[in-house]
Protein backbone atom coordinates (compact mmCIF):
# COMPACT_ATOMS: atom_id res chain seq x y z
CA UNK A 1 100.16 119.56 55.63
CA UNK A 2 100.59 118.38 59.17
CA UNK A 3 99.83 114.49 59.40
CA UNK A 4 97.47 113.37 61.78
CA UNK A 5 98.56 110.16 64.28
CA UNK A 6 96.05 108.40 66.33
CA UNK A 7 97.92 106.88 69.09
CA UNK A 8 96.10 104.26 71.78
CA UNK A 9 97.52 104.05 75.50
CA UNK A 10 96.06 101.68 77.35
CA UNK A 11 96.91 101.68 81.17
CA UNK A 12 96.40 99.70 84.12
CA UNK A 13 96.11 100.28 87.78
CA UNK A 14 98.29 98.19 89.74
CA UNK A 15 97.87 100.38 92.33
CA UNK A 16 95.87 97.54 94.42
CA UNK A 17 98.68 95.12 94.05
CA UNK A 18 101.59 97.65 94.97
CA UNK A 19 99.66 98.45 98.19
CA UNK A 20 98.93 94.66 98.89
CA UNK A 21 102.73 94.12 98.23
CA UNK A 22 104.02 96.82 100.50
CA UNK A 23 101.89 95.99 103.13
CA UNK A 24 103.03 92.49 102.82
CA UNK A 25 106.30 94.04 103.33
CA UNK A 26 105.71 96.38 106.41
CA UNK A 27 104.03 93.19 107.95
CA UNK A 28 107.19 91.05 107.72
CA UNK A 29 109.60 93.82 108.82
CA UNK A 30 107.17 94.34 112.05
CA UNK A 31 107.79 90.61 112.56
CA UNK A 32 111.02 90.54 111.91
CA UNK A 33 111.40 94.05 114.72
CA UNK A 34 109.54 91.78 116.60
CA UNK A 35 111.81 88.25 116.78
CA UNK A 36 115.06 90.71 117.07
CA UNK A 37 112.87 92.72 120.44
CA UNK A 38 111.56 90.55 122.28
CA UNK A 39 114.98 88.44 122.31
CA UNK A 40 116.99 91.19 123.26
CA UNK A 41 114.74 91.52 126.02
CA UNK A 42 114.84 88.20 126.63
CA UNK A 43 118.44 88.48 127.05
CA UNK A 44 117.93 91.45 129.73
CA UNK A 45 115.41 89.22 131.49
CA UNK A 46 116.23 88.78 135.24
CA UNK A 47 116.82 85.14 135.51
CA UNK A 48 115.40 82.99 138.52
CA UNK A 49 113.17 80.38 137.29
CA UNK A 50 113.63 81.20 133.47
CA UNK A 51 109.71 81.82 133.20
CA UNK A 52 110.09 85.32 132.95
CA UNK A 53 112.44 85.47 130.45
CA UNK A 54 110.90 81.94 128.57
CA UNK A 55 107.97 84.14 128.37
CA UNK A 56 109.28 87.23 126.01
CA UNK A 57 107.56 87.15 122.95
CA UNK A 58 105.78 89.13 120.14
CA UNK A 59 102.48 89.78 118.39
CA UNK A 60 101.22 91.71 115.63
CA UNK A 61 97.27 92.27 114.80
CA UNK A 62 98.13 89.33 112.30
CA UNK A 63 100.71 86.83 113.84
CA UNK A 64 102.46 86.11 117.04
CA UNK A 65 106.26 84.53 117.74
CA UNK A 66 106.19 80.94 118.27
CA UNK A 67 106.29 78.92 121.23
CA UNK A 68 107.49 78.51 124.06
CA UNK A 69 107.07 81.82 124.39
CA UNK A 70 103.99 83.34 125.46
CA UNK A 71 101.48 86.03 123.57
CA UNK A 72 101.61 89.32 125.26
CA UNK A 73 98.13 90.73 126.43
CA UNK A 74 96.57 92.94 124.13
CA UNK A 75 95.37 92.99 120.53
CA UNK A 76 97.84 95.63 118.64
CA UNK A 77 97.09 98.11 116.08
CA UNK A 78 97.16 97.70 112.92
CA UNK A 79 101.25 98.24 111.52
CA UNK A 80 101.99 98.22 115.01
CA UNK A 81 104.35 95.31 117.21
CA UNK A 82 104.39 94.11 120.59
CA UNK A 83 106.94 92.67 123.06
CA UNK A 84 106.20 91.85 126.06
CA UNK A 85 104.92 88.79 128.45
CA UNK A 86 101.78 87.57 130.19
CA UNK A 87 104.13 86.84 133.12
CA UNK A 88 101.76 88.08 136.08
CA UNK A 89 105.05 89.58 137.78
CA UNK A 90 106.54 91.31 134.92
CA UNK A 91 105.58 94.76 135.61
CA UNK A 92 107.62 94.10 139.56
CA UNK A 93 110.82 93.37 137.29
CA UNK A 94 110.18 95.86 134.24
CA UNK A 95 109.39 98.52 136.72
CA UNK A 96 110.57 98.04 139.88
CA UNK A 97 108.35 98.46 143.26
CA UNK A 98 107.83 101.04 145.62
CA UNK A 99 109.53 98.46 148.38
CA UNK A 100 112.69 98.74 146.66
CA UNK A 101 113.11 96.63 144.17
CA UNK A 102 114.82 98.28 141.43
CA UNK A 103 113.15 98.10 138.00
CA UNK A 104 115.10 95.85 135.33
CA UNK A 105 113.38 97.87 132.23
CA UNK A 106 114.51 94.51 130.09
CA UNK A 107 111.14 95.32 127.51
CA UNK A 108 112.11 99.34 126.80
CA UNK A 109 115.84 98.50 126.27
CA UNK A 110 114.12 95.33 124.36
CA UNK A 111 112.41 97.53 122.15
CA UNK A 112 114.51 100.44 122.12
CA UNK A 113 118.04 98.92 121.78
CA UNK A 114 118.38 98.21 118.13
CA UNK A 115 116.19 101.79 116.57
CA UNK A 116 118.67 102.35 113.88
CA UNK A 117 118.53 98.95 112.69
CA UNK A 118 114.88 98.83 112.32
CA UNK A 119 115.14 101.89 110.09
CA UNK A 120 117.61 100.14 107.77
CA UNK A 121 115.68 97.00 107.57
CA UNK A 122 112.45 99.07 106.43
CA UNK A 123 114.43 100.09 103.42
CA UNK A 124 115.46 96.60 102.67
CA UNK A 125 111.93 95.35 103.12
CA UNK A 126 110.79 97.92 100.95
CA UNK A 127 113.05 97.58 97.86
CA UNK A 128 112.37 93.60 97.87
C-alpha cells in the first residue's frame, strides 16, 4: 500500500525587494558612468577661463555630481544619465560655428570614450 505524505511549502515573494535592489544598483552604476563622463569631458574641455570645463557635470532623474560643477539643463529619464554644462557657450565649443570655429565635441568623446567599460561595470553592479 502506497503511503500517503502531506508535505507544506510555504513561499515568499521577494520579488519587490530584488527589483528595489537592482534598481538600487542600475542607479549607482548610472552615477558612477556619470562621475567617469563628465570628467573625461572635462579633460577634453577647451581651456580659456576654466568655466567651461569647471562646469562639466552630471545628473540623473534622482541625483546630480557635486559642486563646483554645474547641473546640466534638463530633467533625464528615468535609468538614463547626463553630461553636459549650463555653460551658455557650450554648444560654440561642442559643435563648432558656421564662422569657422571648429567644434571640440569634448561631451560625445565624454560620453562615448569609455563604452566597454560601462558594460563591465553593469555586471559588477549587478552581482553586488
Amino acid at each position: 500500500m502506497a503511503k500517503v505524505v502531506d508535505v507544506k511549502i510555504d513561499f515568499t515573494d521577494n520579488s519587490e525587494e530584488v527589483l528595489k535592489a537592482m534598481n538600487e544598483q542600475v542607479l549607482a552604476w548610472l552615477e558612477g558612468i556619470g562621475e567617469d563622463a563628465a570628467g573625461t569631458a572635462a579633460d577634453q574641455a577647451p581651456v580659456d577661463t576654466g568655466r567651461l570645463k569647471n562646469s562639466v557635470n552630471w545628473a540623473t532623474q534622482k541625483s546630480y555630481g557635486p559642486p563646483p560643477g554645474d547641473t546640466p539643463i534638463g530633467t533625464p529619464e528615468e535609468n538614463t544619465v547626463y553630461i553636459g554644462t549650463n555653460v551658455e557657450y557650450a554648444p560654440y565649443q561642442e559643435f563648432g560655428t558656421s564662422r569657422g570655429i571648429k567644434g571640440k565635441h569634448f561631451l560625445q568623446f565624454g560620453a562615448t570614450a569609455h563604452q566597454a567599460e560601462y558594460k563591465s561595470l553593469l555586471e559588477q553592479y549587478l552581482k553586488e
